[in-house]
Every structure is written in C-alpha cells, then in structure tokens.
N, C-alpha and C. Protein backbone atom coordinates (compact mmCIF):
# COMPACT_ATOMS: atom_id res chain seq x y z
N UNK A 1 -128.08 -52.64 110.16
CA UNK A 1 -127.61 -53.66 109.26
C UNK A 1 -127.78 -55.00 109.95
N UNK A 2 -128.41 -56.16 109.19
CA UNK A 2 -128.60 -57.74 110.12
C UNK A 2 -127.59 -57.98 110.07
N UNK A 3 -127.59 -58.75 111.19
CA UNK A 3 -125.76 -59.80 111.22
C UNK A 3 -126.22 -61.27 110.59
N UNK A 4 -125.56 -61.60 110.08
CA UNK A 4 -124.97 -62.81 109.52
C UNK A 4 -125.39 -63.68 110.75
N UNK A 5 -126.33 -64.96 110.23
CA UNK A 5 -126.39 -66.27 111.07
C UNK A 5 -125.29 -66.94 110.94
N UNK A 6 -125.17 -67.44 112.42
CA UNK A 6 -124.02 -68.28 112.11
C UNK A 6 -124.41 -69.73 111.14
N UNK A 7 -125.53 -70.07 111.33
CA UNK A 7 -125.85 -71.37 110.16
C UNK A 7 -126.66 -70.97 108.71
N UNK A 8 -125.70 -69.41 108.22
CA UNK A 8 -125.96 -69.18 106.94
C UNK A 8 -125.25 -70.26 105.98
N UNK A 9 -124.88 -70.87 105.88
CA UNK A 9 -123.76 -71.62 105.30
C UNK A 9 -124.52 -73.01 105.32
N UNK A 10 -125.13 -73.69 105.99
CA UNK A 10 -125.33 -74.91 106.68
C UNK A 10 -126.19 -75.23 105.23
N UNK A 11 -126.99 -74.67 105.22
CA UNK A 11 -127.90 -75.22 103.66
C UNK A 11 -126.99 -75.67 101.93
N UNK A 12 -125.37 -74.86 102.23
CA UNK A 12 -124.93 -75.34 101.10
C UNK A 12 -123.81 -76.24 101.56
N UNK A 13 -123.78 -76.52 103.31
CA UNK A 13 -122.57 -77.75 103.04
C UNK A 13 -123.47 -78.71 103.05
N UNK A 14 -124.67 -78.84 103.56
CA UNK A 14 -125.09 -80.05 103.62
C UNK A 14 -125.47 -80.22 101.89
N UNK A 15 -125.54 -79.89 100.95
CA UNK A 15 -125.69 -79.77 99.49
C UNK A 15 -124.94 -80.51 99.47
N UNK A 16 -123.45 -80.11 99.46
CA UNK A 16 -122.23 -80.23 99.36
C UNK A 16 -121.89 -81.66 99.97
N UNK A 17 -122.25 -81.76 100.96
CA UNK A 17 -122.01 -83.61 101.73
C UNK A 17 -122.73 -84.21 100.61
N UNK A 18 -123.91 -84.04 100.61
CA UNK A 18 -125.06 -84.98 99.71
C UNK A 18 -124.17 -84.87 98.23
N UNK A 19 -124.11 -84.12 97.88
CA UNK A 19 -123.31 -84.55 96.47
C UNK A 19 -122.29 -85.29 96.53
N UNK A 20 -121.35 -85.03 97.85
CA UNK A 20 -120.08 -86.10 97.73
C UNK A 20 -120.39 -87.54 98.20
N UNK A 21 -122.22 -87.84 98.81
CA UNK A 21 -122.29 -89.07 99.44
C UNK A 21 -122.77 -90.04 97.96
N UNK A 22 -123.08 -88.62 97.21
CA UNK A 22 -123.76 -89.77 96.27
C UNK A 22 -122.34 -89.45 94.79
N UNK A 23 -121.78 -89.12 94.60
CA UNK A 23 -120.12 -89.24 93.69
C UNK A 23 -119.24 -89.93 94.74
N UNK A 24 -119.28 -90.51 95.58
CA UNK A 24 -118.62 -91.96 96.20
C UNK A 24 -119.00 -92.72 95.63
N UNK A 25 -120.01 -93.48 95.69
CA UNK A 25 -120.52 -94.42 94.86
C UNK A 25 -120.01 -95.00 93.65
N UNK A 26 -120.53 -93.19 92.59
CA UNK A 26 -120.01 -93.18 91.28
C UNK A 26 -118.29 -93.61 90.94
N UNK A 27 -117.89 -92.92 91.86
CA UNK A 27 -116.13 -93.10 91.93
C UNK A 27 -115.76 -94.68 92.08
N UNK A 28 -116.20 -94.94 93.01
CA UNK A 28 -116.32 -96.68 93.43
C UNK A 28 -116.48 -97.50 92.29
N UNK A 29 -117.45 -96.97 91.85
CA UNK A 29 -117.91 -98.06 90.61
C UNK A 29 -116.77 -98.08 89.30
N UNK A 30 -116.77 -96.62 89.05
CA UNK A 30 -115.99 -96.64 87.68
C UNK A 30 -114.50 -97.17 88.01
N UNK A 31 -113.85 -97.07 89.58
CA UNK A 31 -112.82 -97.55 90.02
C UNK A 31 -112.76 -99.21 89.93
N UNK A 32 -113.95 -99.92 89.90
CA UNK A 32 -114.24 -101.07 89.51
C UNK A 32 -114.03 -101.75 88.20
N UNK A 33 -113.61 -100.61 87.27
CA UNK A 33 -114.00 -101.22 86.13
C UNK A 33 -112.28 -101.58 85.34
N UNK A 34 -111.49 -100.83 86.43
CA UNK A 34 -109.90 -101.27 86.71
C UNK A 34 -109.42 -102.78 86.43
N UNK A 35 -108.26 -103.10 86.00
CA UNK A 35 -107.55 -104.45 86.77
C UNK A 35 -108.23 -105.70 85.68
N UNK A 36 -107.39 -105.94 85.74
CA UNK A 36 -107.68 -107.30 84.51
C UNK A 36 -109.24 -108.11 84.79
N UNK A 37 -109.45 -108.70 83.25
CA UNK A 37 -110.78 -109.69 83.28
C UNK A 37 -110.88 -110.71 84.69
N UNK A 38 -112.05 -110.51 84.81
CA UNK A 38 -112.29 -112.02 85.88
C UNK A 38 -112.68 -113.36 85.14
N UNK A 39 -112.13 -114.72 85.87
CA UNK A 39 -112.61 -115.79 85.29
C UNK A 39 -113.60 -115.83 84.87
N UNK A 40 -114.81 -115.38 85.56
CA UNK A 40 -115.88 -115.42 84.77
C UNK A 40 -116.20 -114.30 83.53
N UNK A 41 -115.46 -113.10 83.60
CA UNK A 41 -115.37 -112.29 82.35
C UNK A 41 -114.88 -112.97 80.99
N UNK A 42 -113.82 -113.58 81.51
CA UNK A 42 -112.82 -114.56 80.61
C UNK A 42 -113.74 -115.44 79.85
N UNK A 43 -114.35 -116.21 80.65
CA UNK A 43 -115.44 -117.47 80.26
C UNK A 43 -116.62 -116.75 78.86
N UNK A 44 -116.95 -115.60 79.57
CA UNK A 44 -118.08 -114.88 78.55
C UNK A 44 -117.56 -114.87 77.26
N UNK A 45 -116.14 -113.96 76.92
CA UNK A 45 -115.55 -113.39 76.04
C UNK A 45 -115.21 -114.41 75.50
N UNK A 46 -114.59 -115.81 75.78
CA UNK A 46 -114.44 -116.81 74.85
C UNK A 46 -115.32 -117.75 74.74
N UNK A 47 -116.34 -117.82 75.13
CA UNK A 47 -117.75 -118.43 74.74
C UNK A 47 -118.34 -117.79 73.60
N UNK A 48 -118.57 -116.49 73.51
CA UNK A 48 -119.03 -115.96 72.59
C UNK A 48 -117.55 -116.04 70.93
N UNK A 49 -116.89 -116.12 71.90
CA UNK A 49 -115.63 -116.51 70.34
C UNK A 49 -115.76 -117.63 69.72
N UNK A 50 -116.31 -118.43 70.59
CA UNK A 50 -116.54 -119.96 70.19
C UNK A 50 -117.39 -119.95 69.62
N UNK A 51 -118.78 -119.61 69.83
CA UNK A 51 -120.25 -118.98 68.57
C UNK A 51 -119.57 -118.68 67.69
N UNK A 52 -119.19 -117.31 67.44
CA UNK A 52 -118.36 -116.81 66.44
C UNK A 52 -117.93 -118.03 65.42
N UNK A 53 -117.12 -119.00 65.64
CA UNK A 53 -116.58 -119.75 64.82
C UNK A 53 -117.22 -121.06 64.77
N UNK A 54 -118.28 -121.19 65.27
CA UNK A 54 -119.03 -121.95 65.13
C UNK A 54 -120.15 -121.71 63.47
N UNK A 55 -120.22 -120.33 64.09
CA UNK A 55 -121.33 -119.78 62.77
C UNK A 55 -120.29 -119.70 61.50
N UNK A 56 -119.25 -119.13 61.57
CA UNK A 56 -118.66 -119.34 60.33
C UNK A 56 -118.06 -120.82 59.67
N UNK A 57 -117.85 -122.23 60.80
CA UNK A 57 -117.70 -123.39 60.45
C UNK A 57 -119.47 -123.79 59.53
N UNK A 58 -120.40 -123.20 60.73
CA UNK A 58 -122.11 -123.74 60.01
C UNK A 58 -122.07 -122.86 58.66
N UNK A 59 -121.76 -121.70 58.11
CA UNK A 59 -121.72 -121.34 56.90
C UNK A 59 -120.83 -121.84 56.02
N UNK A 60 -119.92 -122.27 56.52
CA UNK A 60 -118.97 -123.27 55.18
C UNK A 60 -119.19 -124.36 55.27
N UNK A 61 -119.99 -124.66 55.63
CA UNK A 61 -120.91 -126.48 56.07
C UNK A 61 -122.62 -126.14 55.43
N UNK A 62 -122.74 -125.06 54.79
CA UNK A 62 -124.21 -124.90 54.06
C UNK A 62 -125.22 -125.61 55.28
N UNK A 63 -124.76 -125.48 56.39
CA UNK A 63 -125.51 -125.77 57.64
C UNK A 63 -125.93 -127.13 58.36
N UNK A 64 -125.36 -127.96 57.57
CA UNK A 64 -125.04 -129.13 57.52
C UNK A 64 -124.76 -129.79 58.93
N UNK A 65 -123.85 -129.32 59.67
CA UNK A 65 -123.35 -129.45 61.21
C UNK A 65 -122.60 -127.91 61.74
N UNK A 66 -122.99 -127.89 62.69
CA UNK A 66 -122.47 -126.78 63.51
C UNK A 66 -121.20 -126.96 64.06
N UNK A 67 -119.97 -126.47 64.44
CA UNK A 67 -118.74 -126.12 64.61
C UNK A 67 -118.15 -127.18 65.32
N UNK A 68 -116.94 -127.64 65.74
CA UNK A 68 -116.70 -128.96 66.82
C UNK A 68 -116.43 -128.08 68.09
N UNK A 69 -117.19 -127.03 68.28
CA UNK A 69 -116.98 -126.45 69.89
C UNK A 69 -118.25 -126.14 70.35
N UNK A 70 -118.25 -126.60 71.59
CA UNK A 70 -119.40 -126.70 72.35
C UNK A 70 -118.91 -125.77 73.31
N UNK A 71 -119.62 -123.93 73.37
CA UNK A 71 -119.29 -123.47 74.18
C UNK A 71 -120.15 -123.55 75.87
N UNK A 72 -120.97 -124.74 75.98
CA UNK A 72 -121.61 -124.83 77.06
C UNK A 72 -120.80 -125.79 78.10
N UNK A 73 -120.03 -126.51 77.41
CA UNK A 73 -118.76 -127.84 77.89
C UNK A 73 -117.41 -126.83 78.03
N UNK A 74 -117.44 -125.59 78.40
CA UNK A 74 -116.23 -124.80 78.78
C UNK A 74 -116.34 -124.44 80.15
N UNK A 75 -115.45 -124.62 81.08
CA UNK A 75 -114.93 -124.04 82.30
C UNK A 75 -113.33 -123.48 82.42
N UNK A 76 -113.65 -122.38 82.95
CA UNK A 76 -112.07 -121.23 83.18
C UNK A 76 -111.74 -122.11 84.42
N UNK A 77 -110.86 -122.83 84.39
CA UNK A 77 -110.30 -122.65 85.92
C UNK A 77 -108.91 -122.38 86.49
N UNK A 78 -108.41 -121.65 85.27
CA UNK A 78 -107.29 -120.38 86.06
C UNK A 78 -107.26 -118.69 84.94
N UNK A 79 -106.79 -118.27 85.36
CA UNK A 79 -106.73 -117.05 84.62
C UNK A 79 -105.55 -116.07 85.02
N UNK A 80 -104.17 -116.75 84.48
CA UNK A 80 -103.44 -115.43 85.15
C UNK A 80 -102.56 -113.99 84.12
N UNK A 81 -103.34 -113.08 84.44
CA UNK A 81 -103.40 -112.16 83.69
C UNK A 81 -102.22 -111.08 84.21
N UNK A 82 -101.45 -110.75 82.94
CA UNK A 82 -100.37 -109.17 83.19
C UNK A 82 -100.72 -108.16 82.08
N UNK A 83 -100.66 -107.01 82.75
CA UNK A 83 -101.28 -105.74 82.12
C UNK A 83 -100.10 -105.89 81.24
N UNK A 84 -100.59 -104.82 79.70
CA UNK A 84 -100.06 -104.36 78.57
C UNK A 84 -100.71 -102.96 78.47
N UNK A 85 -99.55 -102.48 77.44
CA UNK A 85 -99.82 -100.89 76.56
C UNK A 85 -101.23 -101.57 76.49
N UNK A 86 -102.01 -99.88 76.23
CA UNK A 86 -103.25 -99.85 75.88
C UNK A 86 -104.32 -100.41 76.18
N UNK A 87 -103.92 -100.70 77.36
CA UNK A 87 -105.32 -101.62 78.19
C UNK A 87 -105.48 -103.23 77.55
N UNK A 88 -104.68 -103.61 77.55
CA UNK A 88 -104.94 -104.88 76.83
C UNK A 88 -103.69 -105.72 77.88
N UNK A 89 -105.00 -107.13 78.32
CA UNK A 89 -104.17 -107.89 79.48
C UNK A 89 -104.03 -108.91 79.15
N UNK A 90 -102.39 -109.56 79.12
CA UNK A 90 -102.49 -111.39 78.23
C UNK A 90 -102.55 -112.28 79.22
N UNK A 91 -103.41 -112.87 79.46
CA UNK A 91 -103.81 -113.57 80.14
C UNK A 91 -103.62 -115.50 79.75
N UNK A 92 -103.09 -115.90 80.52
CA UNK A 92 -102.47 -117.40 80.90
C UNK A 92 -104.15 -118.23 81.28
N UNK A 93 -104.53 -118.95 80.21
CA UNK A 93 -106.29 -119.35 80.40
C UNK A 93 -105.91 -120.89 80.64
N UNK A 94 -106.03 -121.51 81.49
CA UNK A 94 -106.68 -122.91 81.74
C UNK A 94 -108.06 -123.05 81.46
N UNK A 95 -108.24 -123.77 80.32
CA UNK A 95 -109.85 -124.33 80.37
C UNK A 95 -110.13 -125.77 80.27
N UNK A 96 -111.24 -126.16 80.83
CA UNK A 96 -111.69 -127.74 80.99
C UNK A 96 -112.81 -127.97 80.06
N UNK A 97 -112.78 -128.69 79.16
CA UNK A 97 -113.55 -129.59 78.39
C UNK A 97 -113.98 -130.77 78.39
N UNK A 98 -115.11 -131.56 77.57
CA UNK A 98 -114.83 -132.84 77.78
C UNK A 98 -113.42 -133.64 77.10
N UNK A 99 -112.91 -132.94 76.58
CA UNK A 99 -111.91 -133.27 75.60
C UNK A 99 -110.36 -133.28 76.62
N UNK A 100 -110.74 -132.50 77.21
CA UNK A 100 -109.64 -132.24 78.40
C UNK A 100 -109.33 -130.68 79.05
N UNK A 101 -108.18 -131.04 79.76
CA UNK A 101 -107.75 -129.53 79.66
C UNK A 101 -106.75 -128.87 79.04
N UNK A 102 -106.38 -127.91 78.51
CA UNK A 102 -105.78 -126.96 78.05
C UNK A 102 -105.10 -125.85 78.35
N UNK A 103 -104.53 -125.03 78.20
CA UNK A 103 -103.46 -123.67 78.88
C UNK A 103 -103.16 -122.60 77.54
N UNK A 104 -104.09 -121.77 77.07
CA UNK A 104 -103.52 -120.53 76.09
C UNK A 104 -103.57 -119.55 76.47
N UNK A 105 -102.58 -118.77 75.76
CA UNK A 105 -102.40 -117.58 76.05
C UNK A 105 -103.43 -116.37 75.16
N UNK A 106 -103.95 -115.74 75.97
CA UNK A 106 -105.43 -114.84 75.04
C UNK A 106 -104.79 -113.25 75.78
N UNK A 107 -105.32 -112.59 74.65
CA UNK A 107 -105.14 -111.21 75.19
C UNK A 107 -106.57 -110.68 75.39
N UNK A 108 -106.82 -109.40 76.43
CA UNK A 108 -107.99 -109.22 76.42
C UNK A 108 -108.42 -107.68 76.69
N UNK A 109 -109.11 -106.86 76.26
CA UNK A 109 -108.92 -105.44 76.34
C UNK A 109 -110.53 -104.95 76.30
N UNK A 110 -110.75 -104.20 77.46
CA UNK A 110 -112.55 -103.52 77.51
C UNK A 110 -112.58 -102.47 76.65
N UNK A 111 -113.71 -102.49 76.19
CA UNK A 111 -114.17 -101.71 74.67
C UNK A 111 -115.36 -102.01 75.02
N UNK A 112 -115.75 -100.21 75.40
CA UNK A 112 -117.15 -99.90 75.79
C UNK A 112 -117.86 -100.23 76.94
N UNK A 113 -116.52 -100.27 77.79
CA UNK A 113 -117.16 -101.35 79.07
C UNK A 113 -117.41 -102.81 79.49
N UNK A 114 -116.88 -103.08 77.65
CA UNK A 114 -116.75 -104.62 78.05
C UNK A 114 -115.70 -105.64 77.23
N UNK A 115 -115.44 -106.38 77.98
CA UNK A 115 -114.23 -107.40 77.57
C UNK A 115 -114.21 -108.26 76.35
N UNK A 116 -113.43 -107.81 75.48
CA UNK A 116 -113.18 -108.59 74.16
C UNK A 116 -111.75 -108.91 73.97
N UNK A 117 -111.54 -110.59 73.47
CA UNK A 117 -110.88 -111.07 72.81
C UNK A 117 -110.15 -110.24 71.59
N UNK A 118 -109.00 -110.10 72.04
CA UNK A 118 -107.76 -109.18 71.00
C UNK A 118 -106.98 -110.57 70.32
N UNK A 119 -107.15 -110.78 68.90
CA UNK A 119 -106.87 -111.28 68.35
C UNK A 119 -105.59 -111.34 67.83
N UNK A 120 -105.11 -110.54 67.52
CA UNK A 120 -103.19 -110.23 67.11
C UNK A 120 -102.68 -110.30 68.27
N UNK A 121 -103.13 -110.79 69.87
CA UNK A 121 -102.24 -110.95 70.46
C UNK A 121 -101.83 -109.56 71.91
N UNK A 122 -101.98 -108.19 71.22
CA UNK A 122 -102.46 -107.19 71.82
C UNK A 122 -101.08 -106.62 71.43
C-alpha cells in the first residue's frame, strides 16, 4: 500500500490562499461602499438635481431660458452627515455659489451603488 506524501495537501492550500488573496480585495471594496456620501459624492447627486429642475423650469419656459441654477457655479464645502433607518444619511450641506453661501439639510441614500437625493427627507 503507498504512503501518503506529506505535500499531498499543498496543491489545495495553495488554491485555497489564492482564492482568499484574491476575495480580500473583493471584501475591501464592497466594505467601501459603507459610511455616508463624500463631498464630492454630495456635489454629483445635487448637480444632477439641479439639471433635473432646470429641464423642468426650460419646459415650462417653452425653452425660452433655462433654470436660474447653474450647476457648474456649485462647490460642497462641508458635508456633515448622520446615518438613518434604511440607509438613508441627512446630511448638513454647505454650498458656495456666486450668489453666496448656504447650509441645507439633504438626505441621501445609495440605490444601485449609487447616491441619490431622497426627497421626503428620508
């Protein structure tokens, strides 16, 4: 009867390392996707809100003039955010305009991986 190598085994831990070197990574990442919007997440999600109501000001204007928000004249420069039920974080927004600056309160919740403006508040 053969005896057993002692490095019968060796071909499925090293499998076994290699799968856990490469699901670190994976873990890492999706662990990333944790923890409230970043300023610059913030900036995206209400830039594109600002389009938004821009296009519906240019459709009740028969296209006449486009919206009084210029989302290219927006800068975040604070963002302080506390978690809520259901993944939704209300966040304390300082933004700078030419108009000035400002301080509202926005709620904000990822859907699909990415950060949208919750409108009722959350």
């Amino acid at each position: 009867m053969p005896t057993p190598r002692a490095d019968a085994h060796a071909p499925r831990q090293g499998l076994a390392a290699a799968c856990a070197a490469l699901a670190l990574p994976l873990l890492l990442a999706a662990c990333g996707q944790s923890g409230p919007p970043t300023k610059a997440e913030i900036l995206q999600v209400v830039r594109t809100a600002m389009q938004t109501e821009n296009q519906k000001t240019s459709d009740r204007t028969l296209g006449l003039f486009s919206g009084p928000y210029d989302p290219a004249d927006l800068a975040i420069t604070n963002a302080d955010c506390t978690a809520r039920d259901n993944g939704v974080y209300r966040c304390a927004v300082t933004a700078v305009t030419k108009a000035g600056t400002n301080t509202a309160n926005l709620a904000f919740k990822k859907v699909d991986g990415v950060w949208t403006l919750v409108q009722n508040g959350g």
